[in-house]
C-alpha atoms as a PDB file:
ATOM      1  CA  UNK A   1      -5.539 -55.544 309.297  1.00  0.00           C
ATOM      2  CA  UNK A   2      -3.823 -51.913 309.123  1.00  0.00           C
ATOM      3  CA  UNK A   3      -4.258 -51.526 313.090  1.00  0.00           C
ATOM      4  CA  UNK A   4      -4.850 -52.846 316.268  1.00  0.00           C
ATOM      5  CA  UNK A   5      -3.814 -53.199 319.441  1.00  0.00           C
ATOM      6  CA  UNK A   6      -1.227 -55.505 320.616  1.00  0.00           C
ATOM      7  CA  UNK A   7      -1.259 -57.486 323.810  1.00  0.00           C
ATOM      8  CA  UNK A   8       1.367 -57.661 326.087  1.00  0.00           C
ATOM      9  CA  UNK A   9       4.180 -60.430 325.666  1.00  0.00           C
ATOM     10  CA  UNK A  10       4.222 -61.116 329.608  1.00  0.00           C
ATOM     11  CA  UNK A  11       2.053 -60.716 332.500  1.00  0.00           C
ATOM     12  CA  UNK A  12       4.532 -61.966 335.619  1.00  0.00           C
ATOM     13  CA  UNK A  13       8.321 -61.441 336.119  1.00  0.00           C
ATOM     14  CA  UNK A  14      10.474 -62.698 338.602  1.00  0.00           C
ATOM     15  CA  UNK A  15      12.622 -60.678 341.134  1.00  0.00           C
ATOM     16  CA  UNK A  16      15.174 -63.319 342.967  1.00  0.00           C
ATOM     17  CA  UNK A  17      12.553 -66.159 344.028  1.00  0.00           C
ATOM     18  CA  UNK A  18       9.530 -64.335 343.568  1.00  0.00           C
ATOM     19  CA  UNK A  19       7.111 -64.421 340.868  1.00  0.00           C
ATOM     20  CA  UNK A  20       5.361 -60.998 340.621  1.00  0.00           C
ATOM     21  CA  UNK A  21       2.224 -60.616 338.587  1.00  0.00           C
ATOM     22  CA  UNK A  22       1.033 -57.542 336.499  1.00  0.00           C
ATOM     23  CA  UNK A  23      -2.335 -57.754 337.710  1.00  0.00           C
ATOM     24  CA  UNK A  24      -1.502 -58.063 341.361  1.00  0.00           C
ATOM     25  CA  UNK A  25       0.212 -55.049 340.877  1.00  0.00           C
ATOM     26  CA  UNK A  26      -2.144 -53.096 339.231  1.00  0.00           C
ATOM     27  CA  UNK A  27      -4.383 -53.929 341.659  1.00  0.00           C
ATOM     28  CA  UNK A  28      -2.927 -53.164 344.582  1.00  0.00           C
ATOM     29  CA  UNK A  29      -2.583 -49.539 342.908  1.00  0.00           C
ATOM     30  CA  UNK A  30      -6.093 -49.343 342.106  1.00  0.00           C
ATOM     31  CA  UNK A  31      -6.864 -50.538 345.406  1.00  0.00           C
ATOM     32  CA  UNK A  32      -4.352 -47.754 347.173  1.00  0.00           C
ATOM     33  CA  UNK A  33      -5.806 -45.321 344.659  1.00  0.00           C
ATOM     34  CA  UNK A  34      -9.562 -46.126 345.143  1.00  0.00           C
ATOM     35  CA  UNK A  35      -8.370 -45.526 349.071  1.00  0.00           C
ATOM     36  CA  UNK A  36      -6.882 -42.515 349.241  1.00  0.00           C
ATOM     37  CA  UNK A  37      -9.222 -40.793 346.980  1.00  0.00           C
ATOM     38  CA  UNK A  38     -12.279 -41.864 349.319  1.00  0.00           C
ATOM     39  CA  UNK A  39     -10.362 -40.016 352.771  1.00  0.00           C
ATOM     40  CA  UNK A  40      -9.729 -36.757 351.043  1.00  0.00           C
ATOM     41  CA  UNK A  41     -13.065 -36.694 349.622  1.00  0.00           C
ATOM     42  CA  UNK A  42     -15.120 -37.373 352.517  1.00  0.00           C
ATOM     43  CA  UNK A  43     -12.856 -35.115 354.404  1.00  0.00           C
ATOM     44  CA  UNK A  44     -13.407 -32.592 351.808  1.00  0.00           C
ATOM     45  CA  UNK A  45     -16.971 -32.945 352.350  1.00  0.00           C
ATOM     46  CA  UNK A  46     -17.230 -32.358 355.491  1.00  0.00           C
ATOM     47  CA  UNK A  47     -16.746 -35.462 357.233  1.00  0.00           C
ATOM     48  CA  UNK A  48     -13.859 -36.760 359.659  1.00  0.00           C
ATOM     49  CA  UNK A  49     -11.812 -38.541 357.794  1.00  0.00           C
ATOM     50  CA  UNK A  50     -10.854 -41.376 360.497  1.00  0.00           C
ATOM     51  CA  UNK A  51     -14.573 -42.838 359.776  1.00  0.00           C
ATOM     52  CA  UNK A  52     -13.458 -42.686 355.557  1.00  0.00           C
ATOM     53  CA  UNK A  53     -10.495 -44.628 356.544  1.00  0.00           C
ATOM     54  CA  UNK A  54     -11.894 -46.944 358.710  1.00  0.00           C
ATOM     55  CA  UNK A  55     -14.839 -47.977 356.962  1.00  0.00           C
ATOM     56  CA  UNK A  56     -12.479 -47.927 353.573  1.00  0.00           C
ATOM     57  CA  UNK A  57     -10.363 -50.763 355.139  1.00  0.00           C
ATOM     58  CA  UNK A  58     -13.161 -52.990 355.787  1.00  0.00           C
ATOM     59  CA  UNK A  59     -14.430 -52.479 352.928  1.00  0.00           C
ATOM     60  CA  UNK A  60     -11.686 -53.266 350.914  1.00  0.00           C
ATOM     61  CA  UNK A  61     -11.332 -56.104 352.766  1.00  0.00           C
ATOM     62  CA  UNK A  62     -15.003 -57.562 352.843  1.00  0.00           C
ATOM     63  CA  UNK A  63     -14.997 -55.993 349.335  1.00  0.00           C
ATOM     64  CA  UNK A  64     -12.710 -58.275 348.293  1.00  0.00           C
ATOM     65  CA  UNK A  65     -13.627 -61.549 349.599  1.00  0.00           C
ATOM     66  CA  UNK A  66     -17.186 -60.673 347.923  1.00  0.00           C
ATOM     67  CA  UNK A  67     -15.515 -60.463 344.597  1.00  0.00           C
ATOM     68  CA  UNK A  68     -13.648 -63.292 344.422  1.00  0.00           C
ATOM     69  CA  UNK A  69     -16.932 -65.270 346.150  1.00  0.00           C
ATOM     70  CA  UNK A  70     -18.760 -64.030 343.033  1.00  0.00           C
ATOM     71  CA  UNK A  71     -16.271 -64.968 340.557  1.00  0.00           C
ATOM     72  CA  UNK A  72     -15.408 -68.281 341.662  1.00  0.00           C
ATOM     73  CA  UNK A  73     -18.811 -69.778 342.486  1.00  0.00           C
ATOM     74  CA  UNK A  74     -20.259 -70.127 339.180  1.00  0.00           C
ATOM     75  CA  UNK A  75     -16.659 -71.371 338.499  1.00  0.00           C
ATOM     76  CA  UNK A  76     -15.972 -74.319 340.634  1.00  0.00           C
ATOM     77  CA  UNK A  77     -15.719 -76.994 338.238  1.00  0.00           C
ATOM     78  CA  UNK A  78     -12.627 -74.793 336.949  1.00  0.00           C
ATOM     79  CA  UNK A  79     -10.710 -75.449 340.708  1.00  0.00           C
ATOM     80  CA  UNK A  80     -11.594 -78.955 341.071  1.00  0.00           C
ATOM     81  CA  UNK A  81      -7.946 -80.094 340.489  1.00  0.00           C
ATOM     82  CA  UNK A  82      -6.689 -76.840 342.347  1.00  0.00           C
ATOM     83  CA  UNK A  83      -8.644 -76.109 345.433  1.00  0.00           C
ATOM     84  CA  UNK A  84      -5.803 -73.700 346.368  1.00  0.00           C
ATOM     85  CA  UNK A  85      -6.061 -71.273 342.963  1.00  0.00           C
ATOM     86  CA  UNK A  86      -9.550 -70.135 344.736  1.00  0.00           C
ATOM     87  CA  UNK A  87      -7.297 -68.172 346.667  1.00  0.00           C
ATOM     88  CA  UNK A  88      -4.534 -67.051 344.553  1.00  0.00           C
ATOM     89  CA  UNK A  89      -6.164 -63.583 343.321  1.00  0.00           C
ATOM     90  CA  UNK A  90      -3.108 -61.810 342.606  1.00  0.00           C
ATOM     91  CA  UNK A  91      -3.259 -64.165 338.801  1.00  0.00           C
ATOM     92  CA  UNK A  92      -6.672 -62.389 338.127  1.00  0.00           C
ATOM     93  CA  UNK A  93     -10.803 -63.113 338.826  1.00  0.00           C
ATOM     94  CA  UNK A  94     -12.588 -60.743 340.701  1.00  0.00           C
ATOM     95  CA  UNK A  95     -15.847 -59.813 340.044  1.00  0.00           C
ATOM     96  CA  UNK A  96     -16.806 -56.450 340.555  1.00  0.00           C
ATOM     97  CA  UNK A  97     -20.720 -56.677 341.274  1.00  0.00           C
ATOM     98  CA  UNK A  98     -19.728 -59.135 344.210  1.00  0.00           C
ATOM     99  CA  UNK A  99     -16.892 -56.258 345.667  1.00  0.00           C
ATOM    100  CA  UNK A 100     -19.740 -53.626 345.726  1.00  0.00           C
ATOM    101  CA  UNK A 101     -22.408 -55.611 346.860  1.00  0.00           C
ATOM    102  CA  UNK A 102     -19.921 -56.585 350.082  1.00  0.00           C
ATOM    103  CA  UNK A 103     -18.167 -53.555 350.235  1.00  0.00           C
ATOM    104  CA  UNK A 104     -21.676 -51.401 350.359  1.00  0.00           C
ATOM    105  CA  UNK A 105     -22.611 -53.583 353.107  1.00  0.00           C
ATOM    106  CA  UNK A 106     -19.492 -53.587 355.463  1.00  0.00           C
ATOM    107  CA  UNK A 107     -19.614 -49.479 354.592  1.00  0.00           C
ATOM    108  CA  UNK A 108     -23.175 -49.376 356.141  1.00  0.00           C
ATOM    109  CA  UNK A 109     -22.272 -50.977 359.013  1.00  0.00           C
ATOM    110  CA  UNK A 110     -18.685 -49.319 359.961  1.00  0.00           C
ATOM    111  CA  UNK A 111     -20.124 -46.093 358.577  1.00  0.00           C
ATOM    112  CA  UNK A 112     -22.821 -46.283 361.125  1.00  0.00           C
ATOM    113  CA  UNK A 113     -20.844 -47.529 364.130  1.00  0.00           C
ATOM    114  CA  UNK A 114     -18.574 -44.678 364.030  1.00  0.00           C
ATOM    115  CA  UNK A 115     -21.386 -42.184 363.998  1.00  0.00           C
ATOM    116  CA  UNK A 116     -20.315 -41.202 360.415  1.00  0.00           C
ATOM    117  CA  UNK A 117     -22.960 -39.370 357.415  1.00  0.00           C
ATOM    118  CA  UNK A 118     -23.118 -42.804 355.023  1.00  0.00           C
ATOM    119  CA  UNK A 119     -24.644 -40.461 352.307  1.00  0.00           C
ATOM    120  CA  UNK A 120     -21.141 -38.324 352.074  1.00  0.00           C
ATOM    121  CA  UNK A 121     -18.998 -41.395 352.426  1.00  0.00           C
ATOM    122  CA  UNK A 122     -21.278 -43.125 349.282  1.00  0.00           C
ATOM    123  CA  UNK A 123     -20.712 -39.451 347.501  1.00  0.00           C
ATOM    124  CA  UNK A 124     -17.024 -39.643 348.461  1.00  0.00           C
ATOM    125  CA  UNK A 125     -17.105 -43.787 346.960  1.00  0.00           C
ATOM    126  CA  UNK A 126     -18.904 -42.853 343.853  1.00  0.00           C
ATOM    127  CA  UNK A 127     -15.464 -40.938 342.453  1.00  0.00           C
ATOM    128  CA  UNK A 128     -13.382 -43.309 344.509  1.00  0.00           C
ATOM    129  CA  UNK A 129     -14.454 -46.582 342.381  1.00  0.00           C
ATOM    130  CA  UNK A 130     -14.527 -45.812 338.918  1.00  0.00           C
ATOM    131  CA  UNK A 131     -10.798 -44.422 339.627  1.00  0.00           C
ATOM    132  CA  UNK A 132      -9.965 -47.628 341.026  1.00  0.00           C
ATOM    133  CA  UNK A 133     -11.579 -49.764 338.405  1.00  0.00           C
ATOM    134  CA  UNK A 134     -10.154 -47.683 335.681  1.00  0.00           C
ATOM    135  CA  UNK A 135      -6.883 -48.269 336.864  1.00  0.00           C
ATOM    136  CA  UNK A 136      -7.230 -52.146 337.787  1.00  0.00           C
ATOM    137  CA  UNK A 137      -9.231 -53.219 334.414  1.00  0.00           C
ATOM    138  CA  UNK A 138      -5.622 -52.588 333.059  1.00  0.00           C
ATOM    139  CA  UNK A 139      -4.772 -55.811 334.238  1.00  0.00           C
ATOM    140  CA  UNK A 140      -7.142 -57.748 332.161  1.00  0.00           C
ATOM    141  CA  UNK A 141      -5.113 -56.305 329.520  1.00  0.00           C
ATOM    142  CA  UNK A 142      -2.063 -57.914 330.591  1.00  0.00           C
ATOM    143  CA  UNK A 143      -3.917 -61.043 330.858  1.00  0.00           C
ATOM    144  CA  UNK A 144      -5.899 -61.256 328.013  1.00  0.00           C
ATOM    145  CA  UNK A 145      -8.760 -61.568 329.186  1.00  0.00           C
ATOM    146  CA  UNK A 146     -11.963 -60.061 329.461  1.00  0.00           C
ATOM    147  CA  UNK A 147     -11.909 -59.058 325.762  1.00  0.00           C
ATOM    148  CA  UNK A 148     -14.992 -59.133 323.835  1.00  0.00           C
ATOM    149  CA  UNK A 149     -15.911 -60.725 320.113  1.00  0.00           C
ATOM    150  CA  UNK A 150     -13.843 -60.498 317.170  1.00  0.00           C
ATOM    151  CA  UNK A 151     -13.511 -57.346 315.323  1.00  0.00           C
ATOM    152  CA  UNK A 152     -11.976 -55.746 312.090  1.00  0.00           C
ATOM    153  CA  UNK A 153     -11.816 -52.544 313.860  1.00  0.00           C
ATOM    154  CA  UNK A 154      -8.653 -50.839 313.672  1.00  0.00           C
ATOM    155  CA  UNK A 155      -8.437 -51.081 317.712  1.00  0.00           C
ATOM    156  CA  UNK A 156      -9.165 -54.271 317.497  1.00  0.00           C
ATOM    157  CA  UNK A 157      -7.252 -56.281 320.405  1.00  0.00           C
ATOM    158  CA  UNK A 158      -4.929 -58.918 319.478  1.00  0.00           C
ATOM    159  CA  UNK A 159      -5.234 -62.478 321.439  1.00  0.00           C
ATOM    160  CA  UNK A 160      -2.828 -64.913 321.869  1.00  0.00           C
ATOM    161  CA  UNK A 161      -3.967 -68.408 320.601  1.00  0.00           C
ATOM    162  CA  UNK A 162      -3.638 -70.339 323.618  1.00  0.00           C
ATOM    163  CA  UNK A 163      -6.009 -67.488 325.511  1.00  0.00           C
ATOM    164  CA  UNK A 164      -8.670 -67.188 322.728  1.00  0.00           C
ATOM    165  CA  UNK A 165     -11.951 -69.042 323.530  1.00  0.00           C
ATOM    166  CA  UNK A 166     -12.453 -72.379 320.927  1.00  0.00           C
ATOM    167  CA  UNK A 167     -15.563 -70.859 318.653  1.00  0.00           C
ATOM    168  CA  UNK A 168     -12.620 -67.941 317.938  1.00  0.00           C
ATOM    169  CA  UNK A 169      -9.855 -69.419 317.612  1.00  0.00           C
ATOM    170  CA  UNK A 170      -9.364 -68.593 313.639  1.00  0.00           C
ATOM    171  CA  UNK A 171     -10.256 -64.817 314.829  1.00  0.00           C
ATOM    172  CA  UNK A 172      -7.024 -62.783 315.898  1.00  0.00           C
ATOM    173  CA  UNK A 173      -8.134 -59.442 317.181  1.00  0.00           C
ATOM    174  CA  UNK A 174     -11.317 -58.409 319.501  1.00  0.00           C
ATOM    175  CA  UNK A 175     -13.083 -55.967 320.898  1.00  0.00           C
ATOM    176  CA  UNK A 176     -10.752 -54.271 323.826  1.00  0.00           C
ATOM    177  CA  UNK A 177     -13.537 -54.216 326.482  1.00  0.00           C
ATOM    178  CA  UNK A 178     -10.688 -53.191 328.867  1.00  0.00           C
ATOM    179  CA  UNK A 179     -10.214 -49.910 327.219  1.00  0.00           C
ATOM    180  CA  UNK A 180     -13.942 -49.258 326.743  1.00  0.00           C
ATOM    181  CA  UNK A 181     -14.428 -49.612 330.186  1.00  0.00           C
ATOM    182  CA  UNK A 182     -11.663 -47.846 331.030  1.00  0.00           C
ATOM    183  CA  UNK A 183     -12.356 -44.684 328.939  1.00  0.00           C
ATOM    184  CA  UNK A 184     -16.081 -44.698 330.050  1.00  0.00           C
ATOM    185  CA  UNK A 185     -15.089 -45.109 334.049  1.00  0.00           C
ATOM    186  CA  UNK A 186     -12.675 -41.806 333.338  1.00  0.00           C
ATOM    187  CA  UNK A 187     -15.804 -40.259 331.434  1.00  0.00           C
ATOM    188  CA  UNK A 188     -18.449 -40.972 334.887  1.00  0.00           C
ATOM    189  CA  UNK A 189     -15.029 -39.272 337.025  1.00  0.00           C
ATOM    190  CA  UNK A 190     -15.129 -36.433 334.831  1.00  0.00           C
ATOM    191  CA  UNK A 191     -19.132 -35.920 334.598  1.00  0.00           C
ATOM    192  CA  UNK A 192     -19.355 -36.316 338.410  1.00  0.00           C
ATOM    193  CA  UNK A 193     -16.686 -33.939 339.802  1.00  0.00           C
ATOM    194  CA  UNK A 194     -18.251 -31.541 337.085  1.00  0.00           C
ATOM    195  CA  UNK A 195     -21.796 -31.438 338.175  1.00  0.00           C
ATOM    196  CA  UNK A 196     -20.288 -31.376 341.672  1.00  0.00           C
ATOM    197  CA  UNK A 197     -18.579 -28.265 341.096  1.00  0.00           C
ATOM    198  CA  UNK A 198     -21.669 -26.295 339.051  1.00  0.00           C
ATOM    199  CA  UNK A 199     -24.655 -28.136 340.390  1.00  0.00           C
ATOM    200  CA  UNK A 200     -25.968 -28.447 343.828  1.00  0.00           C
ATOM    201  CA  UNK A 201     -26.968 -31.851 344.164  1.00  0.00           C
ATOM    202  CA  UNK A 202     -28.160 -33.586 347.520  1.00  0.00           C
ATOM    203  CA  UNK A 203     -25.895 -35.879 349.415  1.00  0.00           C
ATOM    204  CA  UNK A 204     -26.416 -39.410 347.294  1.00  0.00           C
ATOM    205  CA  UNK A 205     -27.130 -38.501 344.295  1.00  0.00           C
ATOM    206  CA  UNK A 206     -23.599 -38.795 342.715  1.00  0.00           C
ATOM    207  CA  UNK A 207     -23.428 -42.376 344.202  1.00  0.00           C
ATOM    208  CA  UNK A 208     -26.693 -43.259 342.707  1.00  0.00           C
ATOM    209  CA  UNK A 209     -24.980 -41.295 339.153  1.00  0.00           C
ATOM    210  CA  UNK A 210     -22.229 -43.635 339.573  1.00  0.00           C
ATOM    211  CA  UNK A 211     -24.412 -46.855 339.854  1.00  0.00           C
ATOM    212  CA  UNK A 212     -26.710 -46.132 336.936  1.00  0.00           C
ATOM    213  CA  UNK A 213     -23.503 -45.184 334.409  1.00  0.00           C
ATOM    214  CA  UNK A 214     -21.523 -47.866 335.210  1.00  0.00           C
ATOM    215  CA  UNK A 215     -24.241 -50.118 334.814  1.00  0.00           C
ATOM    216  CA  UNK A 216     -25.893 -49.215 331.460  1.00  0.00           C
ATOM    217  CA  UNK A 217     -22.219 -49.518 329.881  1.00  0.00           C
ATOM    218  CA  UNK A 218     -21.709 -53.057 331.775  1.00  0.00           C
ATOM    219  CA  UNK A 219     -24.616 -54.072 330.678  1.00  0.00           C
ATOM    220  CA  UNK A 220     -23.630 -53.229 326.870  1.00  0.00           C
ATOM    221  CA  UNK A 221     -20.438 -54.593 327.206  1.00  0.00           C
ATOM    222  CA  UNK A 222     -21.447 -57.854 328.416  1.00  0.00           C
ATOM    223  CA  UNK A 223     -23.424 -58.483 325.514  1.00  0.00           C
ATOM    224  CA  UNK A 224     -20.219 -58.547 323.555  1.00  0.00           C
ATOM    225  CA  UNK A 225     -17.752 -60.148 326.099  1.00  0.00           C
ATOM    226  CA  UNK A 226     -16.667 -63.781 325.558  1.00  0.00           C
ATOM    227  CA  UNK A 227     -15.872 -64.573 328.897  1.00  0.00           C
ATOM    228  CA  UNK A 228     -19.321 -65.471 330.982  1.00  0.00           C
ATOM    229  CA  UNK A 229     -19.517 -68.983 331.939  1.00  0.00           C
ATOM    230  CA  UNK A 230     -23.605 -69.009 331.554  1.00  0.00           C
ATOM    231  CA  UNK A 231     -25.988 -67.322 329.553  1.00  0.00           C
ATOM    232  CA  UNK A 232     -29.915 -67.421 330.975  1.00  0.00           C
ATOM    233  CA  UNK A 233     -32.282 -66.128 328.257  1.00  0.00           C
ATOM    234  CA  UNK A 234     -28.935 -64.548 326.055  1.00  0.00           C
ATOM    235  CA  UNK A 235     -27.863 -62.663 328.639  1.00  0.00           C
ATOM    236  CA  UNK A 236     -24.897 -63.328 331.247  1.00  0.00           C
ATOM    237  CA  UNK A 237     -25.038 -63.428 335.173  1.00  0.00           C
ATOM    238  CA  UNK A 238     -23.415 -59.831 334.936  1.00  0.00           C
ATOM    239  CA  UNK A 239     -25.656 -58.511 332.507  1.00  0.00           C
ATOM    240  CA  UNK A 240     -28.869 -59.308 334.246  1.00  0.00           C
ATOM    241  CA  UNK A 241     -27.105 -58.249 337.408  1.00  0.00           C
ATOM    242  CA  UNK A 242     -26.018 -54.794 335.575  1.00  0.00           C
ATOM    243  CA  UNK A 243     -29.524 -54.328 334.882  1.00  0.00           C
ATOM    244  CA  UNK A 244     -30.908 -54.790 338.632  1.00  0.00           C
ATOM    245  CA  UNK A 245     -28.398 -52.511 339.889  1.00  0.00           C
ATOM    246  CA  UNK A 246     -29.714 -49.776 337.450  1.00  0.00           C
ATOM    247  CA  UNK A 247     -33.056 -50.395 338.814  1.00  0.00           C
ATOM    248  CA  UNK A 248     -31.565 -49.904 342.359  1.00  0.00           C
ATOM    249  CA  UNK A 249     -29.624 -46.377 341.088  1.00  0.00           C
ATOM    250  CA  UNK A 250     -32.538 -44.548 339.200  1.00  0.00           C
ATOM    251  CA  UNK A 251     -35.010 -46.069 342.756  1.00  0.00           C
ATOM    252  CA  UNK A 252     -32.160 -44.161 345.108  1.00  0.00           C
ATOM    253  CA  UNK A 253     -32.214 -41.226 342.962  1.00  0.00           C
ATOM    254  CA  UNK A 254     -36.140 -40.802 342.974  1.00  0.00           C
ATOM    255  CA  UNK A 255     -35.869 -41.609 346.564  1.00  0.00           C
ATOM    256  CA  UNK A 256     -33.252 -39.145 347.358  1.00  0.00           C
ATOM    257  CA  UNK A 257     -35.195 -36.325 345.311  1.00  0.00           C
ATOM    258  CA  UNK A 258     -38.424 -36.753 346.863  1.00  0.00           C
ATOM    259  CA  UNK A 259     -37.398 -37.537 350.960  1.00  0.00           C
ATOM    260  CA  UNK A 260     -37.525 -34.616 352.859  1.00  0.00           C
ATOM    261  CA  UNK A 261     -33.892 -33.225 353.622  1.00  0.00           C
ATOM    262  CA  UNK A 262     -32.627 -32.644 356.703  1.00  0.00           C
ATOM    263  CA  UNK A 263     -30.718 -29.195 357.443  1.00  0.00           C
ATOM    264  CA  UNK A 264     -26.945 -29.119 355.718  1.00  0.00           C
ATOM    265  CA  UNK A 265     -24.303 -29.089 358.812  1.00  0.00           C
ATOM    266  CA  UNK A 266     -22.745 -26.001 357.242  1.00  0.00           C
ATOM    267  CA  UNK A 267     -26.646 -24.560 356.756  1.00  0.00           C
ATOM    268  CA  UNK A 268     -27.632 -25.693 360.446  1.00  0.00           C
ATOM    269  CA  UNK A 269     -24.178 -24.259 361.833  1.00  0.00           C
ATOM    270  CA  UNK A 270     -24.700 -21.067 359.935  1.00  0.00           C
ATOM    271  CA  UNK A 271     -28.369 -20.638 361.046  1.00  0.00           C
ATOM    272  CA  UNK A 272     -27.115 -21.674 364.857  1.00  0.00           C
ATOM    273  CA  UNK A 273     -24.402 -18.617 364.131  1.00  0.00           C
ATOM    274  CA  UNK A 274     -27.185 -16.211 363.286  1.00  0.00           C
ATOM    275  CA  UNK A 275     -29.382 -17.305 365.909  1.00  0.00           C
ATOM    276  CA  UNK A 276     -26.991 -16.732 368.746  1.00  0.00           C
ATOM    277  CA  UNK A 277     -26.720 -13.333 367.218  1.00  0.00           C
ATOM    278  CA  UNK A 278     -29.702 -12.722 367.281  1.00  0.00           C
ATOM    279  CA  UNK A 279     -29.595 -13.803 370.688  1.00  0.00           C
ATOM    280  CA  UNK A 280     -26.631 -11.665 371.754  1.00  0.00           C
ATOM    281  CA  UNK A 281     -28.073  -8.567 370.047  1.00  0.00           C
ATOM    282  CA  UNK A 282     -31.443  -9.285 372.108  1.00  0.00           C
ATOM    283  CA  UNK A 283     -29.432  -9.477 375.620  1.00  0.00           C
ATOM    284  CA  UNK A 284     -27.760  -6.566 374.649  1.00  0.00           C
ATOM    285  CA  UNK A 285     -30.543  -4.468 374.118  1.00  0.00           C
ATOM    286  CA  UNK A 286     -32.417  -5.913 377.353  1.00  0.00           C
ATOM    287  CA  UNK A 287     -29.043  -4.718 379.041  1.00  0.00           C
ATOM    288  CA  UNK A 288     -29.086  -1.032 377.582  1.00  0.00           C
ATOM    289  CA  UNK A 289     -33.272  -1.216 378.393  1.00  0.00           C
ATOM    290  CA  UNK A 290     -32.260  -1.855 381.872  1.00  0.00           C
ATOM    291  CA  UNK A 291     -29.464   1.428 381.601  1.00  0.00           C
ATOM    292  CA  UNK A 292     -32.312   3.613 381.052  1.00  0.00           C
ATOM    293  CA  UNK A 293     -33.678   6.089 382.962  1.00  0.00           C
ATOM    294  CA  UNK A 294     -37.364   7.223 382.638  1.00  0.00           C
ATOM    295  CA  UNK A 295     -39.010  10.326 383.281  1.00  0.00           C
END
């Protein structure tokens, strides 16, 4: 092997009595990233940005409990002895299908209550979540886990023994779906704030980007990751989910494209503008009509 990629030599380190953990860390930052991103965008489009952060909290918080839900479940037999390690996070197992299925949800709702536009917030999201799983998918790496099937590749991903699964254990690097992810998350940021800038697009349609990119490339990555605990016709839980959740993208964007649009605010408050222009310009004239004198 002339290359690859080493893994780290620790995931947790102590400060006094505590036992920190790489990944909790990371995730919190992705988290707090993912957060802050998703108030100054839907501020920056328009929207007040007490509904963003509202609605971000919850769902973060729903968000989360869906993710965890979605990774333990299919899982149990793993926390017989440990009933308590369903909770402990912070060491790693979330899964992220479960986090946006929740998360869209509790935005819906909280969107709605406060009287907020759900199609600017989901616009604001769709930059929001790739940053945050970009960041957070760095924690895997710490872990080592998540990594796909053996490769020669010279970015090949090297495994620790104990963490390898037992048809692999003679292989010593693997495919570093971590980084591919990664990269291609940083490539949908990139693509969206781009045809945001050059392209007038309708409110949704970089959400329903976002769901179809990020899908397509889960979907190829989980036929090479090593880590699904069931396969149903050769495909994992997370593929065939990757592939509904394309169906649901490309169904919003036709949707989107063909409902009929209501009036921009900035188009409906610059036509109210003109029209009590118009308005003042009529009164005026009524006023000089009445001024005149005729012979």
């Amino acid at each position: 092997m002339l290359a690859s990629i080493p893994s780290p030599s620790f995931n947790v380190f102590d400060v006094g009595p505590l036992t920190i953990h790489i990944y909790g860390i990371l995730m919190g930052i992705a988290v707090g990233t993912a957060y802050v991103v998703l108030a100054r965008r839907y501020e920056k489009l328009g929207g007040d940005r007490r509904v963003a952060e509202s609605a971000g909290f919850w769902c973060i918080v729903i968000g989360f409990i869906g993710a965890r839900l979605a990774y333990v479940l299919p899982r149990l037999d793993n926390y017989s002895d440990d009933w308590l390690g369903v909770f402990r996070m912070w060491e790693g197992g979330i899964a992220l299908f479960g986090g946006l299925t929740f998360g869209a949800a509790a935005a819906v709702f909280v969107v709605r209550r406060r009287r907020g536009n759900f199609w600017v917030f989901a616009d604001a999201a769709a930059v929001a979540l790739p940053a945050a799983q970009a960041i957070g998918r760095w924690g895997n790496y710490f872990n080592q886990e998540l990594f796909g099937t053996p490769t020669t590749l010279p970015w090949g991903l090297e495994i620790d023994p104990e963490n390898r699964p037992a048809r692999y254990l003679d292989a010593g690097t693997f495919h570093p779906t971590f980084l591919y992810e990664m990269l291609w998350n940083i490539g949908i940021i990139v693509l969206l704030l781009w045809l945001e800038r050059h392209r007038k697009l309708r409110r949704g349609v970089l959400f329903g980007l976002y769901l179809v990119l990020y899908s397509v490339a889960r979907f190829l990555l989980e036929l090479i990751r090593t880590d699904s605990p069931a396969r149903y016709l050769g495909l994992s839980r997370n593929g065939w989910y990757s592939l509904l959740v394309v169906l649901v993208g490309l169904g919003l964007l036709w949707w989107i494209q063909h409902r009929k649009e209501a009036l921009p605010a900035e188009d409906a408050a610059s036509a109210g503008d003109a029209a009590a222009a118009a308005g003042d310009g009529e009164a005026r004239d009524e006023e000089a009509g009445d001024g005149v004198i005729e012979v």
